[in-house]
PDB file of N, CA and C in Angstrom:
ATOM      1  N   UNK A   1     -56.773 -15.892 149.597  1.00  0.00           N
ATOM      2  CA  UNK A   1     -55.761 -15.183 148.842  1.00  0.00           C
ATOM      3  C   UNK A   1     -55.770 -15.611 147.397  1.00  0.00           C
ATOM      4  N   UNK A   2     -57.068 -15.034 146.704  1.00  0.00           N
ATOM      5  CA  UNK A   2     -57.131 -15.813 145.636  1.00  0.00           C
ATOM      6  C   UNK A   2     -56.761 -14.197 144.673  1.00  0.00           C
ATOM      7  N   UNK A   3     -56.534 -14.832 143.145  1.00  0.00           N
ATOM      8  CA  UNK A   3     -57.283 -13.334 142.415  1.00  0.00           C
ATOM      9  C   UNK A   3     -58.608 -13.542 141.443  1.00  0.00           C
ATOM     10  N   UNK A   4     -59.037 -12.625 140.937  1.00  0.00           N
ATOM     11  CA  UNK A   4     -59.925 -13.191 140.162  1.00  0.00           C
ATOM     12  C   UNK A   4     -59.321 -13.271 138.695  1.00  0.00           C
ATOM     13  N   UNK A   5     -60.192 -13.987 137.674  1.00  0.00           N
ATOM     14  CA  UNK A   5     -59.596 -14.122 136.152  1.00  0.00           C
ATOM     15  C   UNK A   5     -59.653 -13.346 135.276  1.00  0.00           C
ATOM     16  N   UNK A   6     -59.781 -12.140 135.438  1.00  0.00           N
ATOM     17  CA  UNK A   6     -59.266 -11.101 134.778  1.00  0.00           C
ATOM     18  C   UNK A   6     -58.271 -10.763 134.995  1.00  0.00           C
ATOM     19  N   UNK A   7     -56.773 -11.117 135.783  1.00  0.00           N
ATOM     20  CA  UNK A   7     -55.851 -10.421 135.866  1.00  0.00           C
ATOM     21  C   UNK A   7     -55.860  -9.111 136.398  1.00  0.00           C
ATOM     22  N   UNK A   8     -56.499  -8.164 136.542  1.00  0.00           N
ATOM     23  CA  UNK A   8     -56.538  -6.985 137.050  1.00  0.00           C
ATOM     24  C   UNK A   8     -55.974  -6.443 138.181  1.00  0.00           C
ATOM     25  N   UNK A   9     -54.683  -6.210 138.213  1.00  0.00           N
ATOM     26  CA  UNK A   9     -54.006  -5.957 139.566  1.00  0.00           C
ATOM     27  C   UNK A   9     -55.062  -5.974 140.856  1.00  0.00           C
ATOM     28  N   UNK A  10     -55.814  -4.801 140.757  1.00  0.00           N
ATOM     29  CA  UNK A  10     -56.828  -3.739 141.468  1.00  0.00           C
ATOM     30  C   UNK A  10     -57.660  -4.949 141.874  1.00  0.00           C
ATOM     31  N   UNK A  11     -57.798  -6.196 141.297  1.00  0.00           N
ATOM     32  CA  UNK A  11     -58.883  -7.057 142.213  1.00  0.00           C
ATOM     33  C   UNK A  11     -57.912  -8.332 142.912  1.00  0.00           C
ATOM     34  N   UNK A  12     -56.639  -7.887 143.375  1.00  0.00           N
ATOM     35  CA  UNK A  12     -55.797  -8.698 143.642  1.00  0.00           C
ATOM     36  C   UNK A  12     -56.159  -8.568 144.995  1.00  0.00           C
ATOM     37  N   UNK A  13     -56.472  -9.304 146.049  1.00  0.00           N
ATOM     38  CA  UNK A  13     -56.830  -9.027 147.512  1.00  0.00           C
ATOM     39  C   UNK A  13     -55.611  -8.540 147.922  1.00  0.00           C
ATOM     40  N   UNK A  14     -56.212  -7.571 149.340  1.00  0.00           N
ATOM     41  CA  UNK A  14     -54.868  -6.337 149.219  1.00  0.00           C
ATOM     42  C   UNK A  14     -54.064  -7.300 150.505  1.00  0.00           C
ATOM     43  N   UNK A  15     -54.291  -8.351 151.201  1.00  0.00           N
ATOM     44  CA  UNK A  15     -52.663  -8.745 151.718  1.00  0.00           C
ATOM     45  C   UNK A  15     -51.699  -9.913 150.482  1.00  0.00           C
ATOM     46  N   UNK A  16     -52.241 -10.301 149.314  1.00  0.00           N
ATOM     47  CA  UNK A  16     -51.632 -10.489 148.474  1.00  0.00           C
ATOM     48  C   UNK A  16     -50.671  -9.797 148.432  1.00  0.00           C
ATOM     49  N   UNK A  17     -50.997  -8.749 147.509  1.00  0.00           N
ATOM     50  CA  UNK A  17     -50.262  -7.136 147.353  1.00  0.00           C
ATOM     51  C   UNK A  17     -49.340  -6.881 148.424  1.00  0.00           C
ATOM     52  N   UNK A  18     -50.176  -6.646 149.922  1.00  0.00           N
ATOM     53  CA  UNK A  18     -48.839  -6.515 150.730  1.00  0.00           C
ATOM     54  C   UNK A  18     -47.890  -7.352 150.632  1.00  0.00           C
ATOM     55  N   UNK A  19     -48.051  -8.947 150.925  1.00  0.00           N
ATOM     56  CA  UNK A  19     -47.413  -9.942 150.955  1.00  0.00           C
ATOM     57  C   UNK A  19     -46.120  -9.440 149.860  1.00  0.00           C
ATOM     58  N   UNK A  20     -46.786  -9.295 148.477  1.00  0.00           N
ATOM     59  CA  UNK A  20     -45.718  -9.143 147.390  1.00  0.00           C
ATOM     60  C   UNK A  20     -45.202  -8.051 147.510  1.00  0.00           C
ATOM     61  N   UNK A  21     -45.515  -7.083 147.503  1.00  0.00           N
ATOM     62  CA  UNK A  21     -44.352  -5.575 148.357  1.00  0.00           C
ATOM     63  C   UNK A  21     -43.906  -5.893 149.642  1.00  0.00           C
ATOM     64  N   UNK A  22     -43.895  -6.824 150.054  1.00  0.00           N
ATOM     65  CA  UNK A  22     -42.853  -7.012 151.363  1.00  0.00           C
ATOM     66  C   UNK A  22     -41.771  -7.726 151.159  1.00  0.00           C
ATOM     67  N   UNK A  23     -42.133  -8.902 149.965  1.00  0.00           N
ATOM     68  CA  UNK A  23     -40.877  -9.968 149.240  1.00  0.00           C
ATOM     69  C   UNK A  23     -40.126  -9.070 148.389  1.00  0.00           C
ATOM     70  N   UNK A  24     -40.955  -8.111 147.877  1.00  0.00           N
ATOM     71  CA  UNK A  24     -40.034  -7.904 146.713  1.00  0.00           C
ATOM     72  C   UNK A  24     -39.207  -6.396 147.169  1.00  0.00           C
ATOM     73  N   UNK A  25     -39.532  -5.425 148.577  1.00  0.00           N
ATOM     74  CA  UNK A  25     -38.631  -4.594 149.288  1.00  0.00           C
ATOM     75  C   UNK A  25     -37.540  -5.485 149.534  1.00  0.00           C
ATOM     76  N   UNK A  26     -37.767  -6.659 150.088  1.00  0.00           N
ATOM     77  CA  UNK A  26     -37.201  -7.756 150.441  1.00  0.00           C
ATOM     78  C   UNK A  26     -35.965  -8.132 149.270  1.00  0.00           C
ATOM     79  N   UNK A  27     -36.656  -8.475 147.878  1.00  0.00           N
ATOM     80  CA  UNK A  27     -35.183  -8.141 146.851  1.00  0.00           C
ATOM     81  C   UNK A  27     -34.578  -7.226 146.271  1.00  0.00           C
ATOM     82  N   UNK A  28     -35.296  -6.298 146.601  1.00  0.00           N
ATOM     83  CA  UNK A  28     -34.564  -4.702 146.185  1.00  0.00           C
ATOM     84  C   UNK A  28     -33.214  -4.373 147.245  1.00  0.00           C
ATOM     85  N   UNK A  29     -33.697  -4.748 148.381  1.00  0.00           N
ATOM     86  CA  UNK A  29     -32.822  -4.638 149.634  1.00  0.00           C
ATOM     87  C   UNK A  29     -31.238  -5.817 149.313  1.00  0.00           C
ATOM     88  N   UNK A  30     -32.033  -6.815 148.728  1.00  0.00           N
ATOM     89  CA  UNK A  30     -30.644  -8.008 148.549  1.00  0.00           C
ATOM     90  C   UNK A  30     -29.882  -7.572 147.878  1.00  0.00           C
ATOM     91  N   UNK A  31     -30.533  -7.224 146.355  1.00  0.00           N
ATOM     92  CA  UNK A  31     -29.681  -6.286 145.641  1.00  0.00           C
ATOM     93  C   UNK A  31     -28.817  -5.202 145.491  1.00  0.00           C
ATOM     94  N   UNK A  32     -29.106  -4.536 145.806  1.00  0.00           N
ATOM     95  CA  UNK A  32     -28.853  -3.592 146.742  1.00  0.00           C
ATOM     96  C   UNK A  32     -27.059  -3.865 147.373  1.00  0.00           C
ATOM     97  N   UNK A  33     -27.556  -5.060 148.388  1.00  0.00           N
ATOM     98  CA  UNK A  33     -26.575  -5.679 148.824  1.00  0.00           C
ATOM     99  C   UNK A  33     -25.280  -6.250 148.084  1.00  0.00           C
ATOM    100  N   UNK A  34     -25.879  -6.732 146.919  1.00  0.00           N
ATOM    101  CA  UNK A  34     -25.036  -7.869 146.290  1.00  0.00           C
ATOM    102  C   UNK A  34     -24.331  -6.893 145.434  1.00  0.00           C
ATOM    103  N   UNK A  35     -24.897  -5.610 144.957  1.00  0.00           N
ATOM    104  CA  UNK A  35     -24.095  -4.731 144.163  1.00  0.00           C
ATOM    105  C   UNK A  35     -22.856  -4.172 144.887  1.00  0.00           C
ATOM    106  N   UNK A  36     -23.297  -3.919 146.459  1.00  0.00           N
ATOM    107  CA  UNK A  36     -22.215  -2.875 147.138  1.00  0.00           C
ATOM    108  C   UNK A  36     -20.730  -3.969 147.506  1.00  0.00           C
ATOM    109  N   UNK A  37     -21.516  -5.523 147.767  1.00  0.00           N
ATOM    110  CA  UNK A  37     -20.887  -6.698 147.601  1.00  0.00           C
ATOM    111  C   UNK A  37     -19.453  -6.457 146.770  1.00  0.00           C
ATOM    112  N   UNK A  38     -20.199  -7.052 145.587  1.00  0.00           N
ATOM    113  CA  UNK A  38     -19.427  -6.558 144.650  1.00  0.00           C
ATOM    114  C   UNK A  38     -18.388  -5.504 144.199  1.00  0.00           C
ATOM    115  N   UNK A  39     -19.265  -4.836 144.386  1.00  0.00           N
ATOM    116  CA  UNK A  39     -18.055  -3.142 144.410  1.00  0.00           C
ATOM    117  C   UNK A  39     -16.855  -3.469 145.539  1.00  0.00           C
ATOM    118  N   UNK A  40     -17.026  -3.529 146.384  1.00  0.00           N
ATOM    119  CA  UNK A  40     -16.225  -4.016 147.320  1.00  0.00           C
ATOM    120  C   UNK A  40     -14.957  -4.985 146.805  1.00  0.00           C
ATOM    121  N   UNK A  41     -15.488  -5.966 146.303  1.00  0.00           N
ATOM    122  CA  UNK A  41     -15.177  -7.197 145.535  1.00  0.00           C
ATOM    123  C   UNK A  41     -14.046  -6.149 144.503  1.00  0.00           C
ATOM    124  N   UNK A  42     -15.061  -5.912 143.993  1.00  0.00           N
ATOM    125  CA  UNK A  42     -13.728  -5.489 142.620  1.00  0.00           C
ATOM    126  C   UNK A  42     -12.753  -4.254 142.897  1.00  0.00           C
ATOM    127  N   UNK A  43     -12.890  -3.394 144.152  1.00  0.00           N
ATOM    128  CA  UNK A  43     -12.049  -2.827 144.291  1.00  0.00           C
ATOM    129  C   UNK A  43     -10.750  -3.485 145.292  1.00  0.00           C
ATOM    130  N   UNK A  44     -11.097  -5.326 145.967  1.00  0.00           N
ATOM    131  CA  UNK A  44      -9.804  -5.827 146.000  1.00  0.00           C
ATOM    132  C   UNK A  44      -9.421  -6.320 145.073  1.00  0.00           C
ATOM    133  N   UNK A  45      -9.971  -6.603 144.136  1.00  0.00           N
ATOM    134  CA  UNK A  45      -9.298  -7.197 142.891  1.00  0.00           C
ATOM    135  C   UNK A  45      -8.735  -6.175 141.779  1.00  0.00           C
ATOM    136  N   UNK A  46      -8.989  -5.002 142.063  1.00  0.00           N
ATOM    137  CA  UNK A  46      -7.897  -3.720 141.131  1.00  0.00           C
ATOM    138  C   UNK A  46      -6.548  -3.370 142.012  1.00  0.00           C
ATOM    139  N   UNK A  47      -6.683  -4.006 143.141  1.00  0.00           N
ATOM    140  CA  UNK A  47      -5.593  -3.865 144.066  1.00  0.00           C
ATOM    141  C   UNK A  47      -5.019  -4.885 143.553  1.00  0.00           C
ATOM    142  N   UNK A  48      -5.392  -6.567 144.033  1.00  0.00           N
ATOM    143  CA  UNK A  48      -4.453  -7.420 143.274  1.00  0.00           C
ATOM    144  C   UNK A  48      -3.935  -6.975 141.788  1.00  0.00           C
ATOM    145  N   UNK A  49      -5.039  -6.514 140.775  1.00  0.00           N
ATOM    146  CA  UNK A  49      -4.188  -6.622 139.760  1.00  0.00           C
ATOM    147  C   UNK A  49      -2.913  -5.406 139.685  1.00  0.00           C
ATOM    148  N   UNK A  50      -3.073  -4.475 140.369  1.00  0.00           N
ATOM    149  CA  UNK A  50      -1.865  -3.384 140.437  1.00  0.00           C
ATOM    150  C   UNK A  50      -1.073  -4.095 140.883  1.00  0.00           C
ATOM    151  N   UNK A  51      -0.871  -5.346 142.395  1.00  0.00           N
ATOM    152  CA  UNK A  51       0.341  -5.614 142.515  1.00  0.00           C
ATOM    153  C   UNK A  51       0.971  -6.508 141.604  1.00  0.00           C
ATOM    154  N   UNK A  52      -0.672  -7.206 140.798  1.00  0.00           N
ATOM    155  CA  UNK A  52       0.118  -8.433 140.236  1.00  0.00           C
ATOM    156  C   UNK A  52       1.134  -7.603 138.883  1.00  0.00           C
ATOM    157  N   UNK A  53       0.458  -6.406 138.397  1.00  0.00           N
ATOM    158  CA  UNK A  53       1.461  -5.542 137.489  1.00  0.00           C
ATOM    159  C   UNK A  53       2.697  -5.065 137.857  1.00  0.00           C
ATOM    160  N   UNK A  54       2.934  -4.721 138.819  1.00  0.00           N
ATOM    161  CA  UNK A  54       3.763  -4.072 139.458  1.00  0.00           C
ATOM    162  C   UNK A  54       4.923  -5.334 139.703  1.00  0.00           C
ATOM    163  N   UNK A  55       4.779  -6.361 139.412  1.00  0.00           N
ATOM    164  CA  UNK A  55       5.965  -7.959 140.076  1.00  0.00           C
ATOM    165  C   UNK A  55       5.702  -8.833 138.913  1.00  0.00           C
ATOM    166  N   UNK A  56       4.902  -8.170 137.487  1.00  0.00           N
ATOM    167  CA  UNK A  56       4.851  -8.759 136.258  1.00  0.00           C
ATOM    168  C   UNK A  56       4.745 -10.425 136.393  1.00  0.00           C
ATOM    169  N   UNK A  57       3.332 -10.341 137.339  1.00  0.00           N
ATOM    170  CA  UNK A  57       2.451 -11.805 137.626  1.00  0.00           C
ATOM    171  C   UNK A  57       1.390 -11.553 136.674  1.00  0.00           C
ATOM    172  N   UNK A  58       1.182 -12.630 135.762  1.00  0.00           N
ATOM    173  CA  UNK A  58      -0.007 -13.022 134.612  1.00  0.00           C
ATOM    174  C   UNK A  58      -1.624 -12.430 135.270  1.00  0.00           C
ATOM    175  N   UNK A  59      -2.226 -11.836 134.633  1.00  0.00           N
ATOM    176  CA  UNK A  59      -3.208 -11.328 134.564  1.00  0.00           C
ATOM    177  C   UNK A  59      -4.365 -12.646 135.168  1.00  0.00           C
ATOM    178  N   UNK A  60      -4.130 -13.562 135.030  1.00  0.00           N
ATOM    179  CA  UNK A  60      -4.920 -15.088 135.359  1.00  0.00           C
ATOM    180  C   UNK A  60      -4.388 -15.548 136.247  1.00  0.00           C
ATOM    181  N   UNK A  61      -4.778 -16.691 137.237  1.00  0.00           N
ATOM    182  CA  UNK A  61      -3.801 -17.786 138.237  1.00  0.00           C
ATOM    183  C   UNK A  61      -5.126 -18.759 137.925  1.00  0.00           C
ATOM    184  N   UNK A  62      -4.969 -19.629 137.048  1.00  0.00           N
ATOM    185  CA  UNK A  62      -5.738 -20.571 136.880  1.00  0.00           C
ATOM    186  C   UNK A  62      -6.041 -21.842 137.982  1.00  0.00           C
ATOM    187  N   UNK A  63      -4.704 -21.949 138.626  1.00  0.00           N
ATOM    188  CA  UNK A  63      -5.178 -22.370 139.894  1.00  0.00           C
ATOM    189  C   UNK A  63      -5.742 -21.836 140.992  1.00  0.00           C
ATOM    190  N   UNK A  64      -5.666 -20.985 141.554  1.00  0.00           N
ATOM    191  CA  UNK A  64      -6.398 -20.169 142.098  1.00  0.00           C
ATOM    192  C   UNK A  64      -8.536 -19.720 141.767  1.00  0.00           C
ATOM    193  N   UNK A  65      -8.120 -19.660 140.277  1.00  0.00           N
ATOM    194  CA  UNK A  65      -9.957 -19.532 139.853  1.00  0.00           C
ATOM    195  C   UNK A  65     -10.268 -20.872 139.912  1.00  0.00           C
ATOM    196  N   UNK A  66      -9.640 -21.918 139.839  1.00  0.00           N
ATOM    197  CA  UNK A  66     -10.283 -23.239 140.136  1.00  0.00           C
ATOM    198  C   UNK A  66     -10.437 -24.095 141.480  1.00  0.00           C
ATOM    199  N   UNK A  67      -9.447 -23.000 141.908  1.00  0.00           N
ATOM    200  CA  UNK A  67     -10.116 -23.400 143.952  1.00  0.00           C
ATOM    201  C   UNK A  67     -11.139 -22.526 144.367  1.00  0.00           C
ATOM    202  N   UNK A  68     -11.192 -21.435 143.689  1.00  0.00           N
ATOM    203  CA  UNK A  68     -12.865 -20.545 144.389  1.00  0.00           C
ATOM    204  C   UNK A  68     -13.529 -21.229 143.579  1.00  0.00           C
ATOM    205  N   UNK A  69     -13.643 -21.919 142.409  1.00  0.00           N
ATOM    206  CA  UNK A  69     -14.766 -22.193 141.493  1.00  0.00           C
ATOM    207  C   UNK A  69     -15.129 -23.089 142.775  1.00  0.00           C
ATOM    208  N   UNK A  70     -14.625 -24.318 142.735  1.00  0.00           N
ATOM    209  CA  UNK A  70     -14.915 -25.363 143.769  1.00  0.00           C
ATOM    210  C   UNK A  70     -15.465 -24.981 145.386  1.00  0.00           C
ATOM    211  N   UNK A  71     -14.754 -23.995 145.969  1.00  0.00           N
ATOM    212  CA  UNK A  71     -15.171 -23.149 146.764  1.00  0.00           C
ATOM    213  C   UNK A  71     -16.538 -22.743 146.979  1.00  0.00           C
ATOM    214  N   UNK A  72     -16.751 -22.028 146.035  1.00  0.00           N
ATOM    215  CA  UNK A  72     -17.902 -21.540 146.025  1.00  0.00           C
ATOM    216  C   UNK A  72     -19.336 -22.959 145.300  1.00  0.00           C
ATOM    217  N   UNK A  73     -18.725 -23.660 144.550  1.00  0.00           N
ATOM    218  CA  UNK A  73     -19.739 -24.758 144.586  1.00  0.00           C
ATOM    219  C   UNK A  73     -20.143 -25.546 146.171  1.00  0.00           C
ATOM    220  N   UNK A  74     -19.267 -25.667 146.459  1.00  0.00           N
ATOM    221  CA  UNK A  74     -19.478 -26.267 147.946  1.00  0.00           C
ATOM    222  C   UNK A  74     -20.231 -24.920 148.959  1.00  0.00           C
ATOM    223  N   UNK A  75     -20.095 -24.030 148.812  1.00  0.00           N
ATOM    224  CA  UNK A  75     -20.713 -23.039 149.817  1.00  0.00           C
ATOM    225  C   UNK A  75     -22.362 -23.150 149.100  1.00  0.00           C
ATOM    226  N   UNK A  76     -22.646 -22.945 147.953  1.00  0.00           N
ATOM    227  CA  UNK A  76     -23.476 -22.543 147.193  1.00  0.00           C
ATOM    228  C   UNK A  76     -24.726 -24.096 147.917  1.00  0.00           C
ATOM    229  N   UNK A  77     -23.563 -25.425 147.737  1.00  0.00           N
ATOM    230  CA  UNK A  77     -24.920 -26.492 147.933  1.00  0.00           C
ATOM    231  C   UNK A  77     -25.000 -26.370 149.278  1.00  0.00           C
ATOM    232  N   UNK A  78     -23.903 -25.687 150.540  1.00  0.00           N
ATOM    233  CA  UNK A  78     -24.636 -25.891 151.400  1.00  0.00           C
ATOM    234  C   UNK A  78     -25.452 -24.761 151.855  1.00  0.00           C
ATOM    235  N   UNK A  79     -25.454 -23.709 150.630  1.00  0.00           N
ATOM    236  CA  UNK A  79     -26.812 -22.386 150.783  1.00  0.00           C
ATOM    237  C   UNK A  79     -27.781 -23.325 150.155  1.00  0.00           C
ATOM    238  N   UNK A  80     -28.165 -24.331 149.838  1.00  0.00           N
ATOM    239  CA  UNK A  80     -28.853 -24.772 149.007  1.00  0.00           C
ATOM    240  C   UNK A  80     -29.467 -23.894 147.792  1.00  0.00           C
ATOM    241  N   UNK A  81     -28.028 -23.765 146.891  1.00  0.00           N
ATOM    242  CA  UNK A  81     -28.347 -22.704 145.948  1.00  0.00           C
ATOM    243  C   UNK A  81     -27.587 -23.797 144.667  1.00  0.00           C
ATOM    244  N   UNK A  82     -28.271 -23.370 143.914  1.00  0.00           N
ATOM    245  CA  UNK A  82     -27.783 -24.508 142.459  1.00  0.00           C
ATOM    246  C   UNK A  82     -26.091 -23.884 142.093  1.00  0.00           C
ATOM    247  N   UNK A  83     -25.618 -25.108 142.223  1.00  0.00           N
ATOM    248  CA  UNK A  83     -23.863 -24.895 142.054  1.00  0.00           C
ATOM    249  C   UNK A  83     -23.445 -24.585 140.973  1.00  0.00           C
ATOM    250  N   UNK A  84     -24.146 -25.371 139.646  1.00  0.00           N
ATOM    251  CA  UNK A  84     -23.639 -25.008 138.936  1.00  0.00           C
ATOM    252  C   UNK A  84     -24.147 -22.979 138.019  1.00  0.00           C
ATOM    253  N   UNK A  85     -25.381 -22.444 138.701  1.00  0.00           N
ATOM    254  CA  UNK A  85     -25.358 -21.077 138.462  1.00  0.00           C
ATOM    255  C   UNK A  85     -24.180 -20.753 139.519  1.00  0.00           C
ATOM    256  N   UNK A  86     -24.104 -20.764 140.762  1.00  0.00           N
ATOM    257  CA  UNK A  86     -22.748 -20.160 141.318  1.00  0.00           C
ATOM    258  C   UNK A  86     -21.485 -19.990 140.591  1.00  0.00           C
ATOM    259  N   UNK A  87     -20.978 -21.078 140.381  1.00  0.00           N
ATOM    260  CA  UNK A  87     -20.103 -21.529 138.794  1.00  0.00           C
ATOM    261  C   UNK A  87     -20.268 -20.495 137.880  1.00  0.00           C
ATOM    262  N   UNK A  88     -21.431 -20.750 137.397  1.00  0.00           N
ATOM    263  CA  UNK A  88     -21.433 -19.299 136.233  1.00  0.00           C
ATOM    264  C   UNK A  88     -21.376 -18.127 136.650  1.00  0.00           C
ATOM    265  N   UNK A  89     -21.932 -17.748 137.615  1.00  0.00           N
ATOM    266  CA  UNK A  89     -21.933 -15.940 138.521  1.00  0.00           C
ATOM    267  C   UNK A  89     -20.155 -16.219 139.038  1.00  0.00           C
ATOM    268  N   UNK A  90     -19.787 -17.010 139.277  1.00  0.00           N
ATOM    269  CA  UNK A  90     -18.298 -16.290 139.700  1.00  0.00           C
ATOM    270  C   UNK A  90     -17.742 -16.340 138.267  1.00  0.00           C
ATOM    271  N   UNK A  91     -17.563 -17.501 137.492  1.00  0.00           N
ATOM    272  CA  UNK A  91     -16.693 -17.429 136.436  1.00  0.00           C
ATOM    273  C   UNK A  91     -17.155 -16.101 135.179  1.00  0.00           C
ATOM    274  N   UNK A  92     -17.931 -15.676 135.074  1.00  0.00           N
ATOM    275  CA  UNK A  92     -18.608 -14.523 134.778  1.00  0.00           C
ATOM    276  C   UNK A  92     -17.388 -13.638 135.818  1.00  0.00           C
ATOM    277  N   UNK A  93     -17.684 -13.298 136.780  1.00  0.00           N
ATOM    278  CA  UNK A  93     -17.125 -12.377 137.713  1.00  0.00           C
ATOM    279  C   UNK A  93     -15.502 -12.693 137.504  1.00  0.00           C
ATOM    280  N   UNK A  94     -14.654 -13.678 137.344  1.00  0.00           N
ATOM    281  CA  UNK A  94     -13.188 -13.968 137.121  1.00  0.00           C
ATOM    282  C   UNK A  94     -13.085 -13.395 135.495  1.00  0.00           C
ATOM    283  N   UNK A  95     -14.194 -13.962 134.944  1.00  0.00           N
ATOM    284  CA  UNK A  95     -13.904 -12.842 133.614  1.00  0.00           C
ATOM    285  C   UNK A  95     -13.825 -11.604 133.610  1.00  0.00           C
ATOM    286  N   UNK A  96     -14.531 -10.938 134.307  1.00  0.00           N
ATOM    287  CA  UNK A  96     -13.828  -9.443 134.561  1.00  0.00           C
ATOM    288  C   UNK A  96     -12.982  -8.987 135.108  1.00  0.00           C
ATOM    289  N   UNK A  97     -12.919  -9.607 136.352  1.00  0.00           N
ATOM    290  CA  UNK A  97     -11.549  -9.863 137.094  1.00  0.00           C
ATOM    291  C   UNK A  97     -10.342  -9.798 136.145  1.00  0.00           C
ATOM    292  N   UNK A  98     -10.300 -10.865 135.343  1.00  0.00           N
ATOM    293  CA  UNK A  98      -8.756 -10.562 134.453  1.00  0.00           C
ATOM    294  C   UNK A  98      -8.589  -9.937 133.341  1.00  0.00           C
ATOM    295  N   UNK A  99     -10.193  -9.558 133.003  1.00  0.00           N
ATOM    296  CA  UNK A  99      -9.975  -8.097 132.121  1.00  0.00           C
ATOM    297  C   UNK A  99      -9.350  -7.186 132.391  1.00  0.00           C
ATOM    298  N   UNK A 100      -9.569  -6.647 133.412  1.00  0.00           N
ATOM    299  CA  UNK A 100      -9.556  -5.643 134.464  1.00  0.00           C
ATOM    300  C   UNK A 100      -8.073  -5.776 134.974  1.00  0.00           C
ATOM    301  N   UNK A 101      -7.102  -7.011 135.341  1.00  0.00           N
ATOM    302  CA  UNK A 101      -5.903  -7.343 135.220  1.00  0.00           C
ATOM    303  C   UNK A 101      -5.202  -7.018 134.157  1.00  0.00           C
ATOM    304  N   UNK A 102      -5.537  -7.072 133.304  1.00  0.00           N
ATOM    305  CA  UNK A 102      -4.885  -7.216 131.818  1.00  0.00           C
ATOM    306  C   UNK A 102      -4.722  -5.757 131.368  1.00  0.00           C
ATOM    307  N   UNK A 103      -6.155  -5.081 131.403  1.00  0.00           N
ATOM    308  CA  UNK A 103      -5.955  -3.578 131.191  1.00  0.00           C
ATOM    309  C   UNK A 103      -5.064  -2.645 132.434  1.00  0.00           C
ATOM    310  N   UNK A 104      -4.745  -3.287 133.232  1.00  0.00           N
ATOM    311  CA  UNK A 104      -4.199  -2.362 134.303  1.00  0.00           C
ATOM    312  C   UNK A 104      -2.812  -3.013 134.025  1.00  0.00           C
ATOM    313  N   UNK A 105      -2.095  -4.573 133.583  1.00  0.00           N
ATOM    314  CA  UNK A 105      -0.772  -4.561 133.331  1.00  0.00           C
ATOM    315  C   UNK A 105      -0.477  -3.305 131.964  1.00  0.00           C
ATOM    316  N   UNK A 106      -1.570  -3.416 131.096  1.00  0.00           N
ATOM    317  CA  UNK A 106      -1.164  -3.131 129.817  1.00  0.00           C
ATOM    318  C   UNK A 106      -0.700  -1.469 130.110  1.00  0.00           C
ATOM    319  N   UNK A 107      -1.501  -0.878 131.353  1.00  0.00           N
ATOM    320  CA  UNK A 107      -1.462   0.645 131.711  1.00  0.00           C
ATOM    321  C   UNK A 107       0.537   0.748 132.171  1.00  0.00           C
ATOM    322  N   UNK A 108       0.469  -0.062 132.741  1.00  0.00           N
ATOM    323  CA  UNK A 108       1.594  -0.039 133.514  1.00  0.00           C
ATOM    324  C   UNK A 108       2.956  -0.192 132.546  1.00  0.00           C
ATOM    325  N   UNK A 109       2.401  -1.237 131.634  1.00  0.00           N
ATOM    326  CA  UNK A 109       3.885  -1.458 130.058  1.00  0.00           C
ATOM    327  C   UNK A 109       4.194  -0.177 129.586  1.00  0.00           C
ATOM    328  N   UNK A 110       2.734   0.494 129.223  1.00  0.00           N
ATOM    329  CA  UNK A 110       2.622   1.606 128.288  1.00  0.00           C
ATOM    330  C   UNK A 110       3.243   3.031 129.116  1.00  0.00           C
ATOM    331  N   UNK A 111       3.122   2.837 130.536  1.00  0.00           N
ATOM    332  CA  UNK A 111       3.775   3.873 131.157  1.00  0.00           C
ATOM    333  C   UNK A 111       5.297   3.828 131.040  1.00  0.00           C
ATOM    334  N   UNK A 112       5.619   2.854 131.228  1.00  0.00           N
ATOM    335  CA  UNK A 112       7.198   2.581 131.334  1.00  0.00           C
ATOM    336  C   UNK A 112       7.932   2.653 130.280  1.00  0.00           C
TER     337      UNK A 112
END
């Protein structure tokens, strides 16, 4: 399973090739996943933020993002997945999260 040194796709031995179209259906498929994930994800979190508007609860619960932060570091090392990118992919994700809070209290002021 070698290639040769020209780079040339076309002299890449063809279970290489398969090999790599089977990993990489393989991350199209994860993806895939992690988007619908998500979607999922943020349509409970437009629910929280309607109720948190609706009972004029802060767009943030800083305690709360700092027990999933931790949360998810501990899940992440025992996926053996580097904690501190988990850390960044959720806190990334809580940043939209209370965007997304904030613009839906601000909907709710401006209605009233």
């Amino acid at each position: 399973m070698t290639t040769s040194s020209t780079g040339n796709a076309n002299d890449v031995d063809p279970a290489v090739r398969a090999e790599l179209a089977r990993l990489r259906e393989s991350i199209d498929n994860i993806d895939a996943a992690v988007v619908h994930m998500l979607a999922e994800r943020f349509k409970c979190t437009q629910q929280v933020g309607h109720l948190k508007a609706a009972h004029q609860l802060p767009p943030a619960d800083p305690s709360r993002e700092a027990h999933q932060i931790d949360r998810l570091r501990r899940l992440a090392e025992n996926a053996r997945l580097d904690p501190a990118f988990a850390e960044k992919l959720l806190n990334f994700i809580i940043a939209e999260v209370i965007r997304h809070h904030e613009r839906i209290a601000d909907d709710v002021n401006s209605a009233q």
